[in-house]
Structures are given as structure tokens and as C-alpha cells.
Protein backbone atom coordinates (compact mmCIF):
# COMPACT_ATOMS: atom_id res chain seq x y z
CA UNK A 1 53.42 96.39 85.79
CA UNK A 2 52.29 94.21 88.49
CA UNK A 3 55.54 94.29 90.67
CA UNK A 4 55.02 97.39 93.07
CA UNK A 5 51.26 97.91 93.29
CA UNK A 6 50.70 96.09 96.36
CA UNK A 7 53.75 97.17 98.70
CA UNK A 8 51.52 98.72 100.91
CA UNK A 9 50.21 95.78 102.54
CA UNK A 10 53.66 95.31 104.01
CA UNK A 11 55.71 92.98 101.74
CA UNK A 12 56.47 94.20 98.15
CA UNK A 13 55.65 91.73 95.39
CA UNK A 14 58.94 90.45 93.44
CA UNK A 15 58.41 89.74 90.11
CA UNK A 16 61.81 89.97 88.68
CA UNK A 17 63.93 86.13 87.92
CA UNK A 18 65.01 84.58 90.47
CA UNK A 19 63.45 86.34 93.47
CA UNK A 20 63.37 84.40 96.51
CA UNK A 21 59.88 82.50 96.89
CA UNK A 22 58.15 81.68 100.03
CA UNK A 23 55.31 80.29 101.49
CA UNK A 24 52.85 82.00 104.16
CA UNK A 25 54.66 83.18 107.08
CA UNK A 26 54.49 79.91 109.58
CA UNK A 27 53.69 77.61 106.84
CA UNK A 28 54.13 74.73 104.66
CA UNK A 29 51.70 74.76 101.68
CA UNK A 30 52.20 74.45 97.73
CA UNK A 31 49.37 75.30 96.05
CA UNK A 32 48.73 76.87 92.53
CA UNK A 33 47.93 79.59 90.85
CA UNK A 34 47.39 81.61 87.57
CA UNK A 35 49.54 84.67 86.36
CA UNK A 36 48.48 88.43 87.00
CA UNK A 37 48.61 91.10 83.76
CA UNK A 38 52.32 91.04 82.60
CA UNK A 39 53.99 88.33 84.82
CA UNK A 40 54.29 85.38 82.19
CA UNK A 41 55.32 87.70 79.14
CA UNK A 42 59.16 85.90 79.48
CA UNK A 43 57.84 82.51 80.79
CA UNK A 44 57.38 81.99 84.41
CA UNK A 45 58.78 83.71 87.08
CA UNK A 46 59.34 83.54 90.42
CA UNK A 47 56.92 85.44 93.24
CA UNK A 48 56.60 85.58 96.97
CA UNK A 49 53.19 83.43 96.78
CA UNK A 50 51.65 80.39 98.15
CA UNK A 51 51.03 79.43 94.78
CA UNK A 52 53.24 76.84 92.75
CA UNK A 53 52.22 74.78 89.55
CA UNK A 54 53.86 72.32 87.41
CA UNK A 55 56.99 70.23 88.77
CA UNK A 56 59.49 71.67 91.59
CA UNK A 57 62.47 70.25 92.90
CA UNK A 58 61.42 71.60 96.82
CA UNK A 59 57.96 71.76 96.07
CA UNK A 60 56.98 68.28 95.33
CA UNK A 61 59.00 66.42 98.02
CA UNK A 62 59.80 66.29 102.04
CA UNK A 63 62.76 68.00 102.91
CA UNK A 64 64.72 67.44 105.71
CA UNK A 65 64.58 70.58 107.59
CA UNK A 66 67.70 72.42 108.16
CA UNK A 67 68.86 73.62 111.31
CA UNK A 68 67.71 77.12 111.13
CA UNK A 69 63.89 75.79 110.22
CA UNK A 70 63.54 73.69 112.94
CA UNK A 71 64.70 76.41 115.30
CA UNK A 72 61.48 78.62 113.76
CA UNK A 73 62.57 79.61 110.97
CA UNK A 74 59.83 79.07 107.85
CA UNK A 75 60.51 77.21 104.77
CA UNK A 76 61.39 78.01 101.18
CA UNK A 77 59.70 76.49 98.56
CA UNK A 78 60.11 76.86 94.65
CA UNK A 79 56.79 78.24 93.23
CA UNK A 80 56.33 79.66 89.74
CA UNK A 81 53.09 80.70 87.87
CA UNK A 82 52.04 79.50 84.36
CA UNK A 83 51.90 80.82 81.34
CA UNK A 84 48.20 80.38 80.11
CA UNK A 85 45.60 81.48 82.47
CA UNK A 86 42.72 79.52 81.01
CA UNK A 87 43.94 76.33 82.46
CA UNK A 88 42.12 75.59 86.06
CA UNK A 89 44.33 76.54 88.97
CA UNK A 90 45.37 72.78 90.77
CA UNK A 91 45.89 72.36 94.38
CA UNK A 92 48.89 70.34 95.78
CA UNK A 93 48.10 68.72 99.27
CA UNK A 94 49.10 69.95 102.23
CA UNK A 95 52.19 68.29 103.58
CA UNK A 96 50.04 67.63 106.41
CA UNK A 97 52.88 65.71 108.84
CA UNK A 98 54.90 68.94 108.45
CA UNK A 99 53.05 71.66 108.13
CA UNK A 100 52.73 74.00 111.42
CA UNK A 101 52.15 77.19 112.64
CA UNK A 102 55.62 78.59 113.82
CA UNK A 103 53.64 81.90 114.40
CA UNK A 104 50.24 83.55 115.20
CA UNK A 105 49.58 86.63 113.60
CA UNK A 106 47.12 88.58 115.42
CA UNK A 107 43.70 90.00 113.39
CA UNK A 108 41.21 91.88 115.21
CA UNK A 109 37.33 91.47 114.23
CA UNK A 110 35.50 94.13 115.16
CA UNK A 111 31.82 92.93 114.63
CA UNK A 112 28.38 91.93 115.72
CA UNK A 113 27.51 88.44 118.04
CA UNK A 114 26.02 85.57 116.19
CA UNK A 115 24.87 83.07 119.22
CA UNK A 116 24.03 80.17 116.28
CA UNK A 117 27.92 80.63 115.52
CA UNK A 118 26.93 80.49 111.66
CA UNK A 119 28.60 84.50 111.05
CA UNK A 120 29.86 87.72 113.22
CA UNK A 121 32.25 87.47 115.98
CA UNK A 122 31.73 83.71 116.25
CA UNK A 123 32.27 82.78 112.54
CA UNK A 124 35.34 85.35 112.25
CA UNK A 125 37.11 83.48 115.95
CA UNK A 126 36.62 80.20 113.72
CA UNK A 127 38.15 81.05 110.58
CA UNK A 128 41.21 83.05 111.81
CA UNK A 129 42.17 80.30 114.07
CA UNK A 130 40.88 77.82 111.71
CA UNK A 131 43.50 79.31 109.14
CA UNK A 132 46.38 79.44 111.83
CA UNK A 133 45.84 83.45 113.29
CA UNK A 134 44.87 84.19 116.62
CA UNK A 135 41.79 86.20 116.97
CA UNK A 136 41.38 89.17 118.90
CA UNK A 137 37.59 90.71 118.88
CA UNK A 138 35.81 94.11 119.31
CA UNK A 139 32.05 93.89 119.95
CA UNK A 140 29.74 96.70 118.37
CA UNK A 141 26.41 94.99 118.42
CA UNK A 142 24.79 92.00 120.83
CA UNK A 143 22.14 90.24 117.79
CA UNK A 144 19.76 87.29 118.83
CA UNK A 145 19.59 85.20 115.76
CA UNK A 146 20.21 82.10 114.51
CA UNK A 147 19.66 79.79 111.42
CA UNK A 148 16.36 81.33 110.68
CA UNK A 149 16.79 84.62 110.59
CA UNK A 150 17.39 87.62 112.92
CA UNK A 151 15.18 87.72 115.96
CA UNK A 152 16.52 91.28 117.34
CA UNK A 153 19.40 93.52 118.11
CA UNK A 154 20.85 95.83 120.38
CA UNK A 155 23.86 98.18 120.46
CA UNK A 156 27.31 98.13 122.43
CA UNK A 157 27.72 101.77 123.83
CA UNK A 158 30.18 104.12 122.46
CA UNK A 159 32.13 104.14 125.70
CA UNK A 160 32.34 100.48 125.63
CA UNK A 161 33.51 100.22 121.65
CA UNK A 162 35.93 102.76 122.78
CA UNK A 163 37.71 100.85 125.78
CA UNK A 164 37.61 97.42 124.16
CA UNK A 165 39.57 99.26 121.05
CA UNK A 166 42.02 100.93 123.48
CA UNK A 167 42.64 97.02 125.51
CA UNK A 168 43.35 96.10 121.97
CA UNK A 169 45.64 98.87 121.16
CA UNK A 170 47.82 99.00 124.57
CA UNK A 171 48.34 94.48 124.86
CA UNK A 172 47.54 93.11 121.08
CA UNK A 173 49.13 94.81 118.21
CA UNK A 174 47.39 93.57 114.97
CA UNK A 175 48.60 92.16 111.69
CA UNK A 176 45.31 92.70 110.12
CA UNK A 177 41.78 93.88 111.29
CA UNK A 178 38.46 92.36 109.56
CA UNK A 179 35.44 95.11 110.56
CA UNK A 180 31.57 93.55 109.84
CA UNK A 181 28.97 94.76 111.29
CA UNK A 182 29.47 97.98 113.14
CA UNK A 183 25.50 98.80 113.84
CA UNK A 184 25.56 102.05 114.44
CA UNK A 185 26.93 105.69 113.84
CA UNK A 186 28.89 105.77 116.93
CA UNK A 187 30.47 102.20 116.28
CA UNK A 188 31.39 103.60 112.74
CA UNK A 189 32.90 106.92 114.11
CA UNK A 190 35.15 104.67 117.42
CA UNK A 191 36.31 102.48 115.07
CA UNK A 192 37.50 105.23 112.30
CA UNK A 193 39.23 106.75 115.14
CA UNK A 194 41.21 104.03 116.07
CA UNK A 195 42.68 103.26 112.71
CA UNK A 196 44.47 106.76 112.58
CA UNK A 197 46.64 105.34 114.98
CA UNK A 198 47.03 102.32 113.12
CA UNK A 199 48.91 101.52 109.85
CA UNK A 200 48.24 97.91 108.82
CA UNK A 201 45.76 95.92 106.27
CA UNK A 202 41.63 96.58 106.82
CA UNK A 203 39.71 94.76 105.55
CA UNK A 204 35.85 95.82 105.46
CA UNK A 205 32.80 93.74 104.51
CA UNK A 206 30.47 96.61 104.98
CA UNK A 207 27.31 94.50 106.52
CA UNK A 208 24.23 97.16 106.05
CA UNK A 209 21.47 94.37 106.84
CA UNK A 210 21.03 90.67 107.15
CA UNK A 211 20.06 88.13 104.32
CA UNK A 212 16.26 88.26 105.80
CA UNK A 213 16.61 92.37 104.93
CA UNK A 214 17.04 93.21 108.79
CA UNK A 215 18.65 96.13 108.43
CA UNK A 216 22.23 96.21 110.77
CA UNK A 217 23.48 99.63 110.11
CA UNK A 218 21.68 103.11 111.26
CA UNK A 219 21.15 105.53 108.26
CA UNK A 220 23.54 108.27 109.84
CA UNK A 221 26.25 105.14 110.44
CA UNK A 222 25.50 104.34 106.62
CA UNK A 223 26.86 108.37 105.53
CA UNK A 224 29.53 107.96 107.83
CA UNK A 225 30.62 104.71 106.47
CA UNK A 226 30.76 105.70 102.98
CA UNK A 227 32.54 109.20 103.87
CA UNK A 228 35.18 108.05 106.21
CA UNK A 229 35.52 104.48 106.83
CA UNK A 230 35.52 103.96 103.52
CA UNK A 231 38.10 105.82 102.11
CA UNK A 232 40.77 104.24 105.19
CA UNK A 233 40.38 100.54 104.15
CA UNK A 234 42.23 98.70 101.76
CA UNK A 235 40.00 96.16 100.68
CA UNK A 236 36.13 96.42 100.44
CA UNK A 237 34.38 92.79 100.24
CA UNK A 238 31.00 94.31 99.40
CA UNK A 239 28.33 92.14 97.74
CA UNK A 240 25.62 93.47 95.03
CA UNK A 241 22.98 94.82 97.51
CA UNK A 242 25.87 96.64 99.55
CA UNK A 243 27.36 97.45 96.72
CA UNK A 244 24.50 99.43 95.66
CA UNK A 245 24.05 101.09 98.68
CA UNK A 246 27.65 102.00 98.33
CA UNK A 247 27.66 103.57 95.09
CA UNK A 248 23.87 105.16 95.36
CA UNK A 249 22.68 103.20 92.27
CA UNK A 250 20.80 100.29 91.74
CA UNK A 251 23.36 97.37 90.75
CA UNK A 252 21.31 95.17 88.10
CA UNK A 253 23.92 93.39 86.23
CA UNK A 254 27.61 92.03 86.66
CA UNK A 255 28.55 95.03 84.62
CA UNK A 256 27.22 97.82 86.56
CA UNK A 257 28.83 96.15 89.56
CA UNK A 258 31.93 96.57 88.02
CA UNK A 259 31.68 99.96 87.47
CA UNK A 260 30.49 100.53 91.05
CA UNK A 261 33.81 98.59 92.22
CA UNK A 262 36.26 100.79 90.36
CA UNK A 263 34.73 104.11 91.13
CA UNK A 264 35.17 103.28 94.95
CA UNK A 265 38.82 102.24 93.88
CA UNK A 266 38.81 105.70 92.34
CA UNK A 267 37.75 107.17 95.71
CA UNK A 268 40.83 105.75 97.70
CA UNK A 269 40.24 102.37 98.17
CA UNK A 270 43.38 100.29 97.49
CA UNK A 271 41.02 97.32 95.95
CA UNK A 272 37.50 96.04 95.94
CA UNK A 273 36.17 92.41 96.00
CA UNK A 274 32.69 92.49 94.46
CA UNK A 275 31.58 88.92 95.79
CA UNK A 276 29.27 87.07 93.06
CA UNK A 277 26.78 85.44 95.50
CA UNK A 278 23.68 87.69 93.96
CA UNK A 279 25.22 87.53 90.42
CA UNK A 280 23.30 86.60 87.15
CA UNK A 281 24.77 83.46 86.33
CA UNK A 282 23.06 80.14 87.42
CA UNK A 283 26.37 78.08 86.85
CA UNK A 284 29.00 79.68 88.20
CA UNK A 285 29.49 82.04 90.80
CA UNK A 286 32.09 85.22 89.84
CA UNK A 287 33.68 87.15 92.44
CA UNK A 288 35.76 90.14 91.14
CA UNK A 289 39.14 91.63 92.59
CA UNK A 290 39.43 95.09 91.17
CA UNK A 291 42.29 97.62 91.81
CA UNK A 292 43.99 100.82 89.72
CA UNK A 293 46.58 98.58 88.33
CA UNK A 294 44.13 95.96 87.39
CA UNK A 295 41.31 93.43 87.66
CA UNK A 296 40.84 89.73 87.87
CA UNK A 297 37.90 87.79 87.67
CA UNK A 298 37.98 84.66 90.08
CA UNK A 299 35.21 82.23 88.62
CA UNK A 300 33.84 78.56 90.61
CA UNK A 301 31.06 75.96 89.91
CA UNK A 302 27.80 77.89 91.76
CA UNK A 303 27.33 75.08 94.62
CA UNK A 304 23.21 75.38 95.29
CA UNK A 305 23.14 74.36 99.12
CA UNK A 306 21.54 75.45 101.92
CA UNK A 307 23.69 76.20 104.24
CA UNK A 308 24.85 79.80 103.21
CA UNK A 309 25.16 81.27 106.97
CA UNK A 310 27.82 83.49 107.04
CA UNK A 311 29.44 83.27 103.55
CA UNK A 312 30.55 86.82 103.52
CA UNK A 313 31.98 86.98 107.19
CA UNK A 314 34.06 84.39 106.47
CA UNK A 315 35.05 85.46 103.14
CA UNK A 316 36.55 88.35 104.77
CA UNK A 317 37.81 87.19 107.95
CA UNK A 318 39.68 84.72 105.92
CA UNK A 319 41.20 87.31 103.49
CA UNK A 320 42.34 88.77 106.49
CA UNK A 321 43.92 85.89 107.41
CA UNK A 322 45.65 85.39 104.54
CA UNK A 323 47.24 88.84 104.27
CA UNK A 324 48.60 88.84 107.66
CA UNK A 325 50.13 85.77 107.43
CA UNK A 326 52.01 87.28 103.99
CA UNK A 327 50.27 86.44 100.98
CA UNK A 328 49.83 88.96 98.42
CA UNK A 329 46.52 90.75 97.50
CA UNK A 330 45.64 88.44 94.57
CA UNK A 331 46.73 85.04 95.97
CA UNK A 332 44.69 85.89 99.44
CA UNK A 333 41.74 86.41 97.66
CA UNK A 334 42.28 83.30 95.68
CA UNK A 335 42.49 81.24 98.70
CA UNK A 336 39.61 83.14 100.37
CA UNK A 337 37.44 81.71 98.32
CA UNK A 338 38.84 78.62 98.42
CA UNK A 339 38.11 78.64 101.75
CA UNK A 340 34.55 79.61 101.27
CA UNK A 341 34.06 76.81 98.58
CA UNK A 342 35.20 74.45 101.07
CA UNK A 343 33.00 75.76 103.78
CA UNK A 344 30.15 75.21 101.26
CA UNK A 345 30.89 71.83 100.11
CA UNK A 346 31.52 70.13 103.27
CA UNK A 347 28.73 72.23 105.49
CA UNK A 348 25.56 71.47 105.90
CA UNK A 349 23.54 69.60 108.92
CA UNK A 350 23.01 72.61 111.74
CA UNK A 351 19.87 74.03 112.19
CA UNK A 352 16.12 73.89 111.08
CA UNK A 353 17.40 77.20 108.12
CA UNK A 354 20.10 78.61 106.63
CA UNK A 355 22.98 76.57 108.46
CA UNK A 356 26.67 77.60 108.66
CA UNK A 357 30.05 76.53 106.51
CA UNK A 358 32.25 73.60 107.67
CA UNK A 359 35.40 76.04 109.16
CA UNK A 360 38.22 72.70 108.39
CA UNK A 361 41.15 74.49 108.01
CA UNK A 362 43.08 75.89 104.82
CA UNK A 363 41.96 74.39 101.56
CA UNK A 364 43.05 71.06 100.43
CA UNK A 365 40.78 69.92 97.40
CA UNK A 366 41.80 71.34 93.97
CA UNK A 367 37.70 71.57 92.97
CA UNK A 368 37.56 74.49 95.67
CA UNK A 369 40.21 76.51 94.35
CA UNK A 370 38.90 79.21 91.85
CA UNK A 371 39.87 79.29 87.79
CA UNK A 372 41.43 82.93 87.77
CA UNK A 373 41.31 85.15 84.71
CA UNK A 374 42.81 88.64 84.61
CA UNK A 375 40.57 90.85 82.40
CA UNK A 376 41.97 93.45 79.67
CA UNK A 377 39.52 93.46 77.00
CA UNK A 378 36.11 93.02 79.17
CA UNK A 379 36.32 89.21 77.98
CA UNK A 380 33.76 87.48 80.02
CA UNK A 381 31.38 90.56 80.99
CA UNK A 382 28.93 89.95 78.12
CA UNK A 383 31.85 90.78 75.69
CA UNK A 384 31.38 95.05 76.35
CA UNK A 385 34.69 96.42 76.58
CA UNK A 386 36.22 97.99 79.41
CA UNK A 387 38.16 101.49 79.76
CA UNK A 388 41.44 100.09 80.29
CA UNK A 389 43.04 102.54 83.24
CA UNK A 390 46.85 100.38 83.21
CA UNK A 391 49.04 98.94 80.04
């Protein structure tokens, strides 16, 4: 069942009637969402989500806020999930005259320099405090690029990956920490270091090399990666190129990318995100959230655009966000890409190349948010059946 698997990131999922529902910590937004694998068998249930759908008495209307919200505390709202998980998942709007950040959590980014602002450090400071974080940033690698491609690169020392951690550690206690491009061996080793001392959510988007094939990761970094930073994160956002390098395989089809996801779940990872952006379909683009208990596939319209600078930082930097301000695994990765959609759709206009994603804010437009499907019977992966590993 679907009700314990993702304590670890700090709040248990309730799944049982009548649990108390809430919002992200610090805010005010109904959205909606689809059912995981055995949630809906007795009709709709309460969950600590973002996520609502259908009619709700709180969820649908302004409240007056009570005495205890307006002194800081957050909100409740009613949320449920449906039933059928074919239907599209539909957005409410923001309660935008209400809706504030009563607190920051704090995410670290520890990460290359982008001086165009399109990805790295500059695209992760955007998002987090975009989505309503406050962003707190390690530098591994100083890169001259922009939207064109990479020009050239140089490392941060060892030493100086190693104090910027420690001011970090002693003054700014993180929620979450987002690690991107690390550059090389000794970046990989500092940064595995410091999260023995830590115990909260990692997320990694392992960047080996840049969309114009510069490679951004050392070979020995690369071993070290896939040995020991791997294994300590709790959810890997690779896409099919780092996926392959990943899994030591070639990844030619949305299948074998699958495969490659759980076996690194197998390894110790708590869950995988195998973004779609190199995926076989020419209509829709198919990310897929995999994890022991189970897998979802999280399907939108492919948008063809040019502006694609920095899709998987701020995939990741967002998911981030999301988990530290208190949204379960499944509904952060649902609003990730949300976010990513609307960074796509409403981008455009910087730059002579690849430009960067509008950064606007959480998602408001029910096209961006993703149809969600949770796979048992390999429905949807050319009709192949998979080896089911839960009930």
C-alpha cells in the first residue's frame, strides 16, 4: 500500500478516512490530482497533498481566516483524489489575494554558474524563490556560456567547495538540497562528505555534459558519482543520455529506460524520475516517477519551442522546492513539471539560441499540469508487461 512508503522525506503520507489535509507548508493553493496504486479502492480519500478535485466546501471559497492563521499559522483545505485516473488532472486558481508565504524553507543548490541565467546556480536561485524557498548556493564549477552553447569551464578548488559547504552547515540548515553539476571528482567526493552529516531530501540531476555534448563531469567524478553519491540521494532526475551513462547501457527506447530507472531504485535510491525530453514520442512528452512500491507515468502535450535552456535544472530545483515546502513524492513531481510546462509555454524571446523558461511562479493554468497514470500492467510502454515488484 501506498500509505508508508514515503515517510522518509519527513512527513508520512495519510491515506486512511478522514486524515487531516493540508496544503504546502506557507501556502494557499487547491490544485488537482489523480490517485496513486490502491488509494481510490473505497472511493476517495483524504491525503496530506496540494491536490484537490471535484467540489469542496473550504476548497472552493475564501475563508475568513481564523485567529490562529493570521498569527502564521497555515491553512486547511479539504482535498480528495478521484476515482478514475484517465480523466486529465484540472488546476484550481490560485487564491491569488490570499495566498502567501508564511515561511521560507531553505534548499541549497550546489551547482555550476550559468552567466546567460538560462540553467545552474542562476536558474536554480530563480525557481526556489520563484516557488516561495529561499535559496542558499554552493559553487563547484565557474562555466562561460550562454544561449548558444558552452564557451568554456573551469573548476572551484576542493578547499573552496569545502568551506562554502561548512558556511552552509554552521548558519543555514536546509530543508532540501538540489546538486547539478558538480564538475569534477573532488566536487563529487566534498559534497558526499557533507551529506553524512546531513539527514534531509537530495535531490540529484546528475549533469555529465551540456546539450551541445560539452562534457561537465571528469571520468574519475563520473565512478565516484555512480558509487557513492548515488546510492545517498533520494531522488535521481536523470534524463536518457545520463541515464545511460548511469546504468552502462545504451538507453534506445522508453522501455529500456525503465528498466535502467528501477535497477538504480534497486541499488538504494528511494525513487528515480526518468525525464522524457529525449523520448520516442513526437506528441507527448513522458516523464516517469519510479520507486519499490510503485511507478507512475506523468504524460503532457510535447510543446516544440525553442527555448529549452535549462529544462532539467529547473525540473529539479523545483522538485526540491516542492518537497521542502511538504508535498509528497508524487504530488512534487506532478507540480514539477507543471512548473516546467509553464516555463515552456510562456518563455521564449532571450537570446540569439536556445533561450531560457519564463520562472512566473507556481503553476496556475490547468493545460500545464500533467495527466498522471499509475502503471501495473506495463499499459502504455508499447503494451510489454512489466515484473510487478508491489500488490
Amino acid at each position: 500500500m501506498y500509505g508508508n512508503q514515503f515517510q522518509d522525506f519527513g512527513r508520512q503520507v495519510e491515506t486512511q478516512r478522514g486524515a487531516e489535509p493540508v496544503v504546502p507548508r506557507g501556502w494557499t493553493y487547491p490544485v488537482a490530482c489523480h490517485p496513486a496504486p490502491g488509494l481510490a479502492r473505497d472511493g476517495a480519500k483524504s491525503i496530506r497533498s496540494p491536490f484537490a478535485r471535484g467540489r469542496s466546501a473550504t476548497s472552493q471559497r475564501k475563508r475568513k481566516p481564523e485567529p490562529r492563521e493570521r498569527a502564521g499559522m497555515r491553512p486547511i483545505l479539504d482535498v480528495h483524489f478521484v476515482r478514475d485516473p484517465r480523466h486529465a488532472v484540472e488546476c484550481h486558481r490560485s487564491l491569488t489575494d490570499t495566498c502567501r508565504v508564511i515561511e521560507r524553507p531553505i534548499i541549497w543548490t550546489i551547482a555550476g554558474t550559468d552567466p546567460s541565467g538560462g540553467a545552474g546556480i542562476q536558474a536554480d536561485i530563480k525557481v526556489i524563490h520563484a516557488l516561495g524557498g529561499y535559496a542558499a548556493s554552493v559553487i563547484t564549477a565557474i562555466v562561460a556560456q550562454n544561449t548558444l552553447g558552452v564557451c568554456a569551464w573551469a573548476p572551484v578548488s576542493r578547499e573552496m567547495v569545502r568551506a562554502q559547504l561548512h558556511a552552509l552547515k554552521e548558519d543555514l540548515p536546509p530543508r532540501a538540497i538540489k546538486i547539478g553539476m558538480l564538475g569534477t571528482v573532488d566536487a563529487v567526493e566534498e559534497t558526499v562528505r557533507a551529506l553524512q552529516d546531513l539527514d534531509v531530501t537530495v535531490v540529484c540531476d546528475p549533469v555529465l555534459a551540456a546539450s551541445d555534448g560539452t562534457a561537465l563531469l571528469d571520468e574519475p567524478g563520473r565512478q565516484v558519482l555512480r558509487e557513492r553519491l548515488v546510492p545517498r540521494v533520494r531522488v535521481l532526475t536523470p534524463n536518457w543520455p545520463e541515464l545511460a551513462v548511469l546504468a552502462g547501457r545504451p538507453i534506445r527506447s522508453e522501455r529500456d529506460a525503465i528498466e535502467a530507472g528501477r535497477e538504480l531504485v534497486n541499488a538504494g535510491v528511494v525513487a528515480v524520475v526518468v525525464k522524457g525530453g529525449h523520448g520516442e514520442s513526437l506528441q507527448d512528452s513522458r516523464d516517469w516517477l519510479i520507486t519499490a512500491e510503485g511507478m507512475w507515468c506523468l504524460s503532457s502535450p510535447r510543446q516544440v519551442v525553442d527555448h529549452t535552456h535549462g529544462t532539467g535544472c529547473t525540473f529539479s530545483s523545483s522538485l526540491a522546492t516542492f518537497l521542502a515546502h511538504g508535498c509528497t513524492l508524487l504530488n512534487a513531481t506532478i507540480l514539477a513539471k507543471a512548473y516546467v510546462n509553464q516555463g515552456l509555454r510562456l518563455g521564449g524571446g532571450i537570446g540569439r539560441g536556445r533561450g531560457p523558461l519564463a520562472h512566473l511562479g507556481w503553476p496556475q493554468d490547468e493545460s500545464d499540469i500533467p495527466t498522471v497514470t499509475p502503471i501495473r500492467d506495463g499499459s502504455g510502454i508499447g503494451g510489454e508487461a512489466l515484473d510487478q515488484s508491489w500488490s
